[in-house]
Every structure is written in structure tokens, then in C-alpha cells.
C-alpha atoms as a PDB file:
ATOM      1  CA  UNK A   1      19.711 120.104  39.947  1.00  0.00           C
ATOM      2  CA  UNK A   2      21.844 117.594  38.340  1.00  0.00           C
ATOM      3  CA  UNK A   3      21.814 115.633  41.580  1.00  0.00           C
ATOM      4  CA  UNK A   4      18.268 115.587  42.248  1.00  0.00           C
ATOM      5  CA  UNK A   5      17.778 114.494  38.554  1.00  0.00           C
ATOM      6  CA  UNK A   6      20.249 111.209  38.969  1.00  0.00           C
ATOM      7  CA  UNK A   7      18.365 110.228  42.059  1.00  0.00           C
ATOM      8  CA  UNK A   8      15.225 110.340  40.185  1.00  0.00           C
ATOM      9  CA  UNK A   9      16.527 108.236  37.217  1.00  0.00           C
ATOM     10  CA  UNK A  10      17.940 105.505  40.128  1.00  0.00           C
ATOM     11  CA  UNK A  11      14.509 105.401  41.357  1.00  0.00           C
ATOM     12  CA  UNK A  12      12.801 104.986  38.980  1.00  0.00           C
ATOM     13  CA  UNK A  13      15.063 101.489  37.329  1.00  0.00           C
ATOM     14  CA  UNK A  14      14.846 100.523  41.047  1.00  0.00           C
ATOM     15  CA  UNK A  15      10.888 100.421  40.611  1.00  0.00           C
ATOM     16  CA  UNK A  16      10.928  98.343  37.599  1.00  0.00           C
ATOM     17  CA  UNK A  17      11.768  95.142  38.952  1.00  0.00           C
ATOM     18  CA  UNK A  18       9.076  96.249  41.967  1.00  0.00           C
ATOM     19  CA  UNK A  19       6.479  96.860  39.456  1.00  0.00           C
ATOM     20  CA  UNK A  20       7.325  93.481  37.781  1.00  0.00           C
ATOM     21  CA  UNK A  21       6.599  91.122  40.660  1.00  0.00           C
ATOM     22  CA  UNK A  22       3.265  93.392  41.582  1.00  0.00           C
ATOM     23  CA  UNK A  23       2.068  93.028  38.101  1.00  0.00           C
ATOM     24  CA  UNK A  24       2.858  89.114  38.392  1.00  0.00           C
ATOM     25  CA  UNK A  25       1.168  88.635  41.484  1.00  0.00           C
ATOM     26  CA  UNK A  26      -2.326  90.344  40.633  1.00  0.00           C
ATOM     27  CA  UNK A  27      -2.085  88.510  36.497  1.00  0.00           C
ATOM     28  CA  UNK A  28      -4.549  85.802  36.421  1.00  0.00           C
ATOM     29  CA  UNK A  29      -2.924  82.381  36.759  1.00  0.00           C
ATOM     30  CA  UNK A  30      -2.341  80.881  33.619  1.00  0.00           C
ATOM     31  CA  UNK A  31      -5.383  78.083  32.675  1.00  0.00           C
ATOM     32  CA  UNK A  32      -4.034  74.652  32.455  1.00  0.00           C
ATOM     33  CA  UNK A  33      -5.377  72.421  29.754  1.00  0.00           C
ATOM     34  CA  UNK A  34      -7.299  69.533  31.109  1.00  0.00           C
ATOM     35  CA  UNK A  35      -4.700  66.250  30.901  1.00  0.00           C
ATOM     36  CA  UNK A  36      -5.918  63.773  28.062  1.00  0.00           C
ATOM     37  CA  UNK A  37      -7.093  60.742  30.302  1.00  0.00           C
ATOM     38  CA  UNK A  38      -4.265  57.332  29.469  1.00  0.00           C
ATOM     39  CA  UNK A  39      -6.328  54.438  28.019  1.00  0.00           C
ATOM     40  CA  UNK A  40      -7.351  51.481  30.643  1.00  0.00           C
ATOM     41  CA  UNK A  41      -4.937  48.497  30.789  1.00  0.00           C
ATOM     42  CA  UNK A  42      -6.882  45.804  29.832  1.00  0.00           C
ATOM     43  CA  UNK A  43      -7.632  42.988  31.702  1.00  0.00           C
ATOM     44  CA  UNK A  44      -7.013  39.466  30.865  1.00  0.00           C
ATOM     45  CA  UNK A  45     -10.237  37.167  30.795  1.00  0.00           C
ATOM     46  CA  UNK A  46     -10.746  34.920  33.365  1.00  0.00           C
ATOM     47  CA  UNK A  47     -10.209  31.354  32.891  1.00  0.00           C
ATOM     48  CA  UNK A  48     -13.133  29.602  32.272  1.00  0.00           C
ATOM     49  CA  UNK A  49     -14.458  26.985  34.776  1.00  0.00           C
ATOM     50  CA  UNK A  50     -12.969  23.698  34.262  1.00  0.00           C
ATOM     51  CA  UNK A  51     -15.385  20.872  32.502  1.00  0.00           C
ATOM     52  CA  UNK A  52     -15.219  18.487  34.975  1.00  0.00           C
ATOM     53  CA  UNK A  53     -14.340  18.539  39.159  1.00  0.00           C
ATOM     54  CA  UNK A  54     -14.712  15.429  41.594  1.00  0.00           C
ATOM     55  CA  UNK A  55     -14.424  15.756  45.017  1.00  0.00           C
ATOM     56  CA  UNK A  56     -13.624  13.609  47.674  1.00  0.00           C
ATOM     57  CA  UNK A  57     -16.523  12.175  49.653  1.00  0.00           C
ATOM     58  CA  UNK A  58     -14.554  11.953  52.556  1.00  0.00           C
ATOM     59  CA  UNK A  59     -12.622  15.086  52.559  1.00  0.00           C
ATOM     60  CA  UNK A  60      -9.293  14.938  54.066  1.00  0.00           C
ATOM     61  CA  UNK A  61      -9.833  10.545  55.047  1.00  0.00           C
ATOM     62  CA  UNK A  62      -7.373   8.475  52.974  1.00  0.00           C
ATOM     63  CA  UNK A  63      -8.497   5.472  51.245  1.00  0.00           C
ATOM     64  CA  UNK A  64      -7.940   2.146  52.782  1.00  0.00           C
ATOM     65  CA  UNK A  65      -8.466  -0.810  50.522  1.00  0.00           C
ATOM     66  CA  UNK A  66      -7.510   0.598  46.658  1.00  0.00           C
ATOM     67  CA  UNK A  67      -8.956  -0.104  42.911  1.00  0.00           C
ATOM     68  CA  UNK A  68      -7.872  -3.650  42.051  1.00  0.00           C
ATOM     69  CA  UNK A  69      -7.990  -7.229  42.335  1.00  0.00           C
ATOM     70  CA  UNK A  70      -8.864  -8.325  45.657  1.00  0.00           C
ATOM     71  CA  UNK A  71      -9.257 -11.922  47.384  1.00  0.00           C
ATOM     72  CA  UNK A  72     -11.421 -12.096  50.496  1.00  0.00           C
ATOM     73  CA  UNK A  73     -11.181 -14.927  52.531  1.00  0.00           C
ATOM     74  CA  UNK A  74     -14.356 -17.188  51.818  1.00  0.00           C
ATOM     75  CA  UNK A  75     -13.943 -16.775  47.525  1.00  0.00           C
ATOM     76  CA  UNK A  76     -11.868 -19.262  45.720  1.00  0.00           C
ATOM     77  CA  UNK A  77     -10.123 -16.542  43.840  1.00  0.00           C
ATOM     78  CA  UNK A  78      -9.595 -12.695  43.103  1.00  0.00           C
ATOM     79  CA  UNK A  79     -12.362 -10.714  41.985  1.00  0.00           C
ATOM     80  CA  UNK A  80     -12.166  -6.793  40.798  1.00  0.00           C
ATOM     81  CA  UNK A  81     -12.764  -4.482  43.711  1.00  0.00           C
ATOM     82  CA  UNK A  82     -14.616  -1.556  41.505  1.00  0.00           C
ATOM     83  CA  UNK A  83     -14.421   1.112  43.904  1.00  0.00           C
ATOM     84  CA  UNK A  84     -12.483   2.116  47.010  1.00  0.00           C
ATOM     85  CA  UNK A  85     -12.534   1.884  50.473  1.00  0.00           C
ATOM     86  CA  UNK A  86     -12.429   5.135  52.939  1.00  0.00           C
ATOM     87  CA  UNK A  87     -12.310   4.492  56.568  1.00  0.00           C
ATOM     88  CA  UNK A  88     -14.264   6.986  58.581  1.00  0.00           C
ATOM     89  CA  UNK A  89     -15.896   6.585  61.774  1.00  0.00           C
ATOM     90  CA  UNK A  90     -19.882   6.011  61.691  1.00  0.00           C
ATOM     91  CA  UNK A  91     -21.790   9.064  61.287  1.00  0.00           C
ATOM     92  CA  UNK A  92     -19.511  10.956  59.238  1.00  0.00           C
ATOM     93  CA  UNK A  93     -21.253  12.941  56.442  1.00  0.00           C
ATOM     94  CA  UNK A  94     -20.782  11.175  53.082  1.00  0.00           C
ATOM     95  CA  UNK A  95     -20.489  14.224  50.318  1.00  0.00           C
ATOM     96  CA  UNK A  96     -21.426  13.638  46.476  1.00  0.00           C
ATOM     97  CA  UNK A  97     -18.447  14.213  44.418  1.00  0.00           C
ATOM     98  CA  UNK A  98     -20.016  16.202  41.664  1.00  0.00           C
ATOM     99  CA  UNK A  99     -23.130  17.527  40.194  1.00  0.00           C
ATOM    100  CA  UNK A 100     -25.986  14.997  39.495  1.00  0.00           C
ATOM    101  CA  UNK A 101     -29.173  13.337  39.689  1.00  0.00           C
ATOM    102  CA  UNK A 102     -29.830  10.459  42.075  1.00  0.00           C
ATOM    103  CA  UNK A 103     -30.866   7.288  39.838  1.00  0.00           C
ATOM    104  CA  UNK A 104     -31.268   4.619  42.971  1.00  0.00           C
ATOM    105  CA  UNK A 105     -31.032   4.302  46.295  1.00  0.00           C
ATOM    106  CA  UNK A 106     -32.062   1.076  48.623  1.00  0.00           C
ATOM    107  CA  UNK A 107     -30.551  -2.281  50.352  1.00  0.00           C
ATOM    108  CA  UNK A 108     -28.335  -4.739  48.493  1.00  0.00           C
ATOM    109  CA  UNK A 109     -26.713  -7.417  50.039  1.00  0.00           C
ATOM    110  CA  UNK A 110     -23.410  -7.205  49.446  1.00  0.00           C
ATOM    111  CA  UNK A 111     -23.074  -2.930  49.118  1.00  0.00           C
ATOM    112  CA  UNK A 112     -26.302  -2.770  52.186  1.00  0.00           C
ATOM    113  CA  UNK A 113     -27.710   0.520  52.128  1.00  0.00           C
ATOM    114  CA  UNK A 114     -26.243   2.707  48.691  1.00  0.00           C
ATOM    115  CA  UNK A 115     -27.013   5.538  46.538  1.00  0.00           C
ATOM    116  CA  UNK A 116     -26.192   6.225  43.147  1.00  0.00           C
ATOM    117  CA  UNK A 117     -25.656   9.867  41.292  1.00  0.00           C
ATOM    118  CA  UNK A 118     -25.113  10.339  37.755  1.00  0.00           C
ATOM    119  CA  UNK A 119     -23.482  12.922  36.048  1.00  0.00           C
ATOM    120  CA  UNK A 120     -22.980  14.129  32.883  1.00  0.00           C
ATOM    121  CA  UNK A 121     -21.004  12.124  29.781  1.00  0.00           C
ATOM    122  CA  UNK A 122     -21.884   8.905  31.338  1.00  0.00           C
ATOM    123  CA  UNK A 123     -20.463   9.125  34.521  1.00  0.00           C
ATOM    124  CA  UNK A 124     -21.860   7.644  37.804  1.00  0.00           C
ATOM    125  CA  UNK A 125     -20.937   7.580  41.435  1.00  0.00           C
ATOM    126  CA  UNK A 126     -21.718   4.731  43.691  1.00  0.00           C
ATOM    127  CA  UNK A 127     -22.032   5.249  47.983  1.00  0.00           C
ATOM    128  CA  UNK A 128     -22.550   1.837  49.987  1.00  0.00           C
ATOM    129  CA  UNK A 129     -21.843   0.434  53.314  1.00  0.00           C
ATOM    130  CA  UNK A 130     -23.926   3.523  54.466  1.00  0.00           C
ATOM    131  CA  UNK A 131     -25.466   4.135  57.754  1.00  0.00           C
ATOM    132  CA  UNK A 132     -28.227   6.857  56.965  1.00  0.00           C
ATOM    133  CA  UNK A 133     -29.487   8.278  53.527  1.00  0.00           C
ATOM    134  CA  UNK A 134     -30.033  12.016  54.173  1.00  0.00           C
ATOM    135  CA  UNK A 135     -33.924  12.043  52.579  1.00  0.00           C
ATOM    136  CA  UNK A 136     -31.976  11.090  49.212  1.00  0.00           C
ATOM    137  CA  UNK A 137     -34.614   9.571  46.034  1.00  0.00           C
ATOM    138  CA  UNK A 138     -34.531   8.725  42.976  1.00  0.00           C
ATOM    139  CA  UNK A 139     -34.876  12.248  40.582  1.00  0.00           C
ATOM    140  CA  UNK A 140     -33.266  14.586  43.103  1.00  0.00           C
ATOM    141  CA  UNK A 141     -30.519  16.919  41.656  1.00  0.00           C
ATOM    142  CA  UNK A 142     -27.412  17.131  44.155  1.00  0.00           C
ATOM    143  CA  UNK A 143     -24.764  20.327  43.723  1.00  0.00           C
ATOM    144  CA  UNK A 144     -21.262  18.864  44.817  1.00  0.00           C
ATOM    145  CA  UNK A 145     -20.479  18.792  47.934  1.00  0.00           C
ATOM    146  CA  UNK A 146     -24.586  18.252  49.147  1.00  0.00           C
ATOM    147  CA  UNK A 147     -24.475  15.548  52.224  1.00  0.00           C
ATOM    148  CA  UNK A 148     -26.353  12.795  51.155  1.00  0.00           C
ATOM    149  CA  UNK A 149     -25.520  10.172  53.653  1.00  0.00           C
ATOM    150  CA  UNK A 150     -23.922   9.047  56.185  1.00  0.00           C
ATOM    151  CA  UNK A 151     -20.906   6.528  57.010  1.00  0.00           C
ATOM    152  CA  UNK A 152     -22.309   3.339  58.319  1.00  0.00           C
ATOM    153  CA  UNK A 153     -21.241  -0.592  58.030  1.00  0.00           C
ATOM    154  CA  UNK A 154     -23.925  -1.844  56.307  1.00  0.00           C
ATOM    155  CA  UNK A 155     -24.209  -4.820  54.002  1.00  0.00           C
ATOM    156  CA  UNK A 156     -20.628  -7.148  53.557  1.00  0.00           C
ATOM    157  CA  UNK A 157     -19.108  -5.029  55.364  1.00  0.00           C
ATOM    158  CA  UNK A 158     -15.331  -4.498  57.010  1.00  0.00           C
ATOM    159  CA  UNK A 159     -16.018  -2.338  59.600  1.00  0.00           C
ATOM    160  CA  UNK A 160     -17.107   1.307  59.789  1.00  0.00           C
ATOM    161  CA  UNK A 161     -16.541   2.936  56.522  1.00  0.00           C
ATOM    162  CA  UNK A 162     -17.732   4.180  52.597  1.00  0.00           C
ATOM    163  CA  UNK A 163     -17.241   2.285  49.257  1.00  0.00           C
ATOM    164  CA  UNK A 164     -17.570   4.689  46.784  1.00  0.00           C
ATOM    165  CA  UNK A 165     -17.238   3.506  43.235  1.00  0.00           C
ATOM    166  CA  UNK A 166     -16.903   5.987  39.812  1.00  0.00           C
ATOM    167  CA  UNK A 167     -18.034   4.524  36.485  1.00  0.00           C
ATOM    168  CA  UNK A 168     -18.602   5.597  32.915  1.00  0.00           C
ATOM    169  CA  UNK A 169     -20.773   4.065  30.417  1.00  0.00           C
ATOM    170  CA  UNK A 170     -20.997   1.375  32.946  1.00  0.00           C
ATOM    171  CA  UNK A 171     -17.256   0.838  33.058  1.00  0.00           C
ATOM    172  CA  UNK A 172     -15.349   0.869  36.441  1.00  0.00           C
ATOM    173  CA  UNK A 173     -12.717   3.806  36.751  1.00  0.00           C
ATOM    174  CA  UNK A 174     -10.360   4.015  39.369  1.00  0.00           C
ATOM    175  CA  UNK A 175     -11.311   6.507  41.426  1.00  0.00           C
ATOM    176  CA  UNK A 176      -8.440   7.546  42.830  1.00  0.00           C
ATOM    177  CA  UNK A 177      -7.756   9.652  39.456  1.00  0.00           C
ATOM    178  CA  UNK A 178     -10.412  11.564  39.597  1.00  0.00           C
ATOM    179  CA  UNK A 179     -11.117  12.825  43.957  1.00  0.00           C
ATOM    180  CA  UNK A 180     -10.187  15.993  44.447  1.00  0.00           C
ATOM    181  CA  UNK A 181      -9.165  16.829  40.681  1.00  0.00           C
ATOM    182  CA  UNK A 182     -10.588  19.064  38.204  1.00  0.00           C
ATOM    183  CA  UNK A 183     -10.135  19.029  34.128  1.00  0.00           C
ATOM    184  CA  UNK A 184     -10.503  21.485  31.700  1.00  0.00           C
ATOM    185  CA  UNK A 185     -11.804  18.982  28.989  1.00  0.00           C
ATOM    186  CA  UNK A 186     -12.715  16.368  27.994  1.00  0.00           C
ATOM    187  CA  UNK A 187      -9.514  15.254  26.389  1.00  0.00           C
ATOM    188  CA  UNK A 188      -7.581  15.812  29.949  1.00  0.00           C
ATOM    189  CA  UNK A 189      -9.957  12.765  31.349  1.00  0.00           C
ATOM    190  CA  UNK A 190      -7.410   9.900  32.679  1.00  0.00           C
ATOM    191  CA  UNK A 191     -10.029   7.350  31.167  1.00  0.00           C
ATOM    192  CA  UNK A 192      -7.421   4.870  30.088  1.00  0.00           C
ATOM    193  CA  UNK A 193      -5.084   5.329  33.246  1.00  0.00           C
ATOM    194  CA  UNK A 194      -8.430   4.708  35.590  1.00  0.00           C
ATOM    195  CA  UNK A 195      -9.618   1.423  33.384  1.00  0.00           C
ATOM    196  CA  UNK A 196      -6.340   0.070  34.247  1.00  0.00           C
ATOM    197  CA  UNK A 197      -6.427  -2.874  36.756  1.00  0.00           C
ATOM    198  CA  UNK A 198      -3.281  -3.925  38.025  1.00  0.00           C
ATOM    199  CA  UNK A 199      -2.515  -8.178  37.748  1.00  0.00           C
ATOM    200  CA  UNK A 200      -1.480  -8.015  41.202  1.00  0.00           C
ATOM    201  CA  UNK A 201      -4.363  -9.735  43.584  1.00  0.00           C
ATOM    202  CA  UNK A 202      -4.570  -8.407  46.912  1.00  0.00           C
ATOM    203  CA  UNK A 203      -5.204 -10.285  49.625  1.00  0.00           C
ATOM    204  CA  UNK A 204      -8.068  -8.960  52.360  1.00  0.00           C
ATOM    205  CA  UNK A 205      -8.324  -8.793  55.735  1.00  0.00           C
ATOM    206  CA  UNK A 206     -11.601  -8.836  57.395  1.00  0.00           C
ATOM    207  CA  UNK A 207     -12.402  -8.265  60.448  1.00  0.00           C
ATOM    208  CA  UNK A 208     -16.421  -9.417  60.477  1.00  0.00           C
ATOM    209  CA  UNK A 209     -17.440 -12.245  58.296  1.00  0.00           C
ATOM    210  CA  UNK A 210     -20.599 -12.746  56.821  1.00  0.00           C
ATOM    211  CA  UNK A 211     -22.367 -15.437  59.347  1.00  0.00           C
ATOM    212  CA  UNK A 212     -21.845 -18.635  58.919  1.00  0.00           C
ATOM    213  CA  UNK A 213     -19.515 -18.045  56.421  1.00  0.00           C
ATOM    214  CA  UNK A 214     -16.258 -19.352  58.850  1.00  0.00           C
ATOM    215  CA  UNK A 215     -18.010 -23.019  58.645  1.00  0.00           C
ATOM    216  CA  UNK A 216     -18.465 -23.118  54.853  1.00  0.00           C
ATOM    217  CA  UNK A 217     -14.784 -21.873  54.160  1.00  0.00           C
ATOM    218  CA  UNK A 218     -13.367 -24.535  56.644  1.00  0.00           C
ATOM    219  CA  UNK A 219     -15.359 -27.343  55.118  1.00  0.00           C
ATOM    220  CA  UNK A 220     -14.291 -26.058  51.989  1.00  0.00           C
ATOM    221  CA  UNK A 221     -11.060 -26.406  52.516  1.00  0.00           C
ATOM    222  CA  UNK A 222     -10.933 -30.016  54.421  1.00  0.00           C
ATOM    223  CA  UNK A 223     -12.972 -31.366  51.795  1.00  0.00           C
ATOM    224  CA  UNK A 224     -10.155 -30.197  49.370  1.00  0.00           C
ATOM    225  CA  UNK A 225      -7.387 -31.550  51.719  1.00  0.00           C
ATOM    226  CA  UNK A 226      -6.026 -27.628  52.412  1.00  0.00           C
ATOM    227  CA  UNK A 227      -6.169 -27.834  56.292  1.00  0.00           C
ATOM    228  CA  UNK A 228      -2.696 -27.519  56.563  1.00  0.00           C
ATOM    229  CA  UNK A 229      -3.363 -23.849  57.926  1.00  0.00           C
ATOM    230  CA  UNK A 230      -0.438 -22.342  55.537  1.00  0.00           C
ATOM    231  CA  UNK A 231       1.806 -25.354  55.806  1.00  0.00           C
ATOM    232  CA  UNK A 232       4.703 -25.694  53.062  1.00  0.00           C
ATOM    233  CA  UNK A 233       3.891 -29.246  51.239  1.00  0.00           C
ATOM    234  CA  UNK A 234       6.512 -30.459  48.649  1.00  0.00           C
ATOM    235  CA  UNK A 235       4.856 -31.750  45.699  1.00  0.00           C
ATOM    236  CA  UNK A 236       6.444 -34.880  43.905  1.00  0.00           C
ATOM    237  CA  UNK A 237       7.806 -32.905  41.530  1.00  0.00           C
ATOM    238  CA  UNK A 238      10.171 -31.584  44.312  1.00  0.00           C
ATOM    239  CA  UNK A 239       8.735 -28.244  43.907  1.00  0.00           C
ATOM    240  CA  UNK A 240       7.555 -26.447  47.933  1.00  0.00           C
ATOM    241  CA  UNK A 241       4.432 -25.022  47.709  1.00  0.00           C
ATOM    242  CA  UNK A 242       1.798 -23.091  50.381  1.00  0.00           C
ATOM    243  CA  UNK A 243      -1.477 -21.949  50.256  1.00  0.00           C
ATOM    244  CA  UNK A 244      -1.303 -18.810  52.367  1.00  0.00           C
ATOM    245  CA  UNK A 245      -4.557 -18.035  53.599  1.00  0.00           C
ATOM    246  CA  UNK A 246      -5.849 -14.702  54.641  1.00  0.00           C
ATOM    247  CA  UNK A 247      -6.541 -14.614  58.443  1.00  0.00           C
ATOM    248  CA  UNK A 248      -9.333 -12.860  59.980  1.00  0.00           C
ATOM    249  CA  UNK A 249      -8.257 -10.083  61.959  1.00  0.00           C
END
């Protein structure tokens, strides 16, 4: 009796544990409480588009013949180049170099076949020596980077390439400040830098003269007593001097 009575008592603290797990295994599962969503990081704002961007007419051609004083070989003395010469071989598609509205296009003697864009604040962009305008008139609004012409030789011209000039309020700028550049304001404009014009006259070298223009600079000169082709002459002061002329190439 006693015995059966202590094997009851074992069993039954053996079953607790057993009953235990059963009862966790059919309880419901506990309901988890929905996670409180975190707050966005907030973005920064864009930047906002700059005021002004130029681009280069000629993308990736370097210019050739800079902003400056410049000396060809038929004028008596230096004269302000306004723009800048970029080599490119004929046909190459001339680009505008920013948003604008054609004011001219036509024939000039000296620039041959051009067009002209103006922008906003003043500014203006001149293309000349060109081979081909691409249906470009006066009143047409261009998006930079629009082909509006083509490279040609046109006019008093070098050899195969663009003059393209920048101005504002009528004032040459150097526009070698400006291609390719962008500026967030007006106050970041290099307006004084690009009015600059350096003393220093460069001398040209051309290699196609306007016709006839070889006779008149030779007569020029004899009748002036300089056909000593670049010779020193010694003055009678003592002093050497030469007048070094610029040879067509």
C-alpha cells in the first residue's frame, strides 16, 4: 500500500513539468504591438541651378589666337582682338554657348558670314568666319548647345576656323572666363577680370592675305624707307633698332 502510494505521488510531480510544456504549446502566442514607425531622415534640398552657364562652341578644340592686342601684318599698329580664335576643321558644328535669341545674322567683310545671340543681363555672343548658318534668323530662340552653324573661313579670314566673341552692354569680355563655366550669381561674374586687356601686342601670323593686300603693305613700307626686311639700323643716337615684321606663313 505504502509503495503503490509513493509511486503515485512520483508520478504525478513527474507530470507537472509534462503538463507545463503541453499547456505552452496549445496557449495562443502572445500579440505583439505593432512597432511605432521612426520618422523619415530628411533630405537636403537640391542646389538650385546656377544663374548663368556658357559653353564652349567648340567643345573639346582649344583656342588658337587669345583675347588681346593683336598686330596683323598689313595695319600700322595693334588693334584689340575682341573675341577668340578656335581652330576646327570646316564643317564642324558651331554650338551657341547659352540660351538666347538670335538678333542678326548676314555677310560682313571682315567677320564674312556671322550670327549673333543675346542673352539675358546684356550679354551677347558673336560666331563669324562661318561656313553654313543652320536656317538661323533674326527672332529665333536657341537652348544651349542648339547647332547653329557651321565652321567655315569666311570673310578676313586665317584659315579654317570660328571667332566667337562674348560682350555685355556692348563691352568686349574675354571669353576665355566664361566657356565651359557656370555661376551661381550674379556677383560670381569675372566682369572685371574679362574687361582686362593685356598691354602686350601680339604679333599675327597669317597664312591668306586679303588680295592685293601684299602690294599695298610693300609700297607702304618702301615709301617709308622700311625695306630693310627686319634689318638692325643704328640710329645716330647710337641706339640699334629693327622693325620686325610679321611674315606670312
Amino acid at each position: 500500500m505504502a509503495l503503490t502510494l509513493g509511486f503515485a505521488v512520483a508520478l504525478a510531480a513527474a507530470s507537472v513539468p509534462a503538463a507545463r510544456a503541453l499547456a505552452d504549446l496549445i496557449a495562443p502566442a502572445p500579440i505583439a504591438e505593432p512597432m511605432a514607425a521612426s520618422p523619415a531622415t530628411p533630405q537636403p534640398a537640391p542646389p538650385p541651378p546656377p544663374a548663368y552657364a556658357f559653353d564652349a562652341p567648340l567643345p573639346g578644340r582649344e583656342i588658337a589666337s587669345p583675347f588681346g592686342l593683336r598686330q596683323l601684318p598689313w595695319e600700322e599698329g595693334g588693334r584689340l582682338h575682341e573675341g577668340v580664335d578656335i581652330a576646327a576643321p570646316s564643317g564642324t558644328a558651331v554650338k551657341v554657348a547659352a540660351d538666347g535669341i538670335v538678333a542678326r545674322t548676314g555677310t560682313d567683310p571682315g567677320y564674312g558670314r556671322f550670327v549673333e545671340v543675346r542673352h539675358k543681363d546684356g550679354f551677347s555672343t558673336l560666331y563669324a568666319h562661318l561656313g553654313r548658318n543652320l536656317g538661323m534668323k533674326k527672332g529665333v530662340y536657341v537652348k544651349r548647345g542648339t547647332p547653329i552653324a557651321v565652321v567655315g573661313d569666311s570673310g578676313r579670314s586665317t584659315g579654317s576656323h570660328l571667332h566667337f566673341e562674348i560682350s555685355r552692354k556692348g563691352r568686349p569680355l574675354n571669353p576665355a572666363h566664361f566657356l565651359d563655366k557656370t555661376f551661381a550669381s550674379a556677383d560670381d561674374l569675372p566682369l572685371k577680370a574679362a574687361a582686362r586687356v593685356p598691354r602686350k601686342v601680339r604679333l599675327a601670323h597669317v597664312s591668306r592675305w586679303p588680295e592685293g593686300m601684299k602690294e599695298k603693305v610693300a609700297a607702304r613700307r618702301a615709301g617709308k624707307g622700311l625695306s630693310n626686311g627686319g634689318q638692325a639700323v643704328r640710329g645716330e643716337d647710337g641706339r640699334v633698332r629693327v622693325r620686325i615684321e610679321v611674315a606670312a606663313s
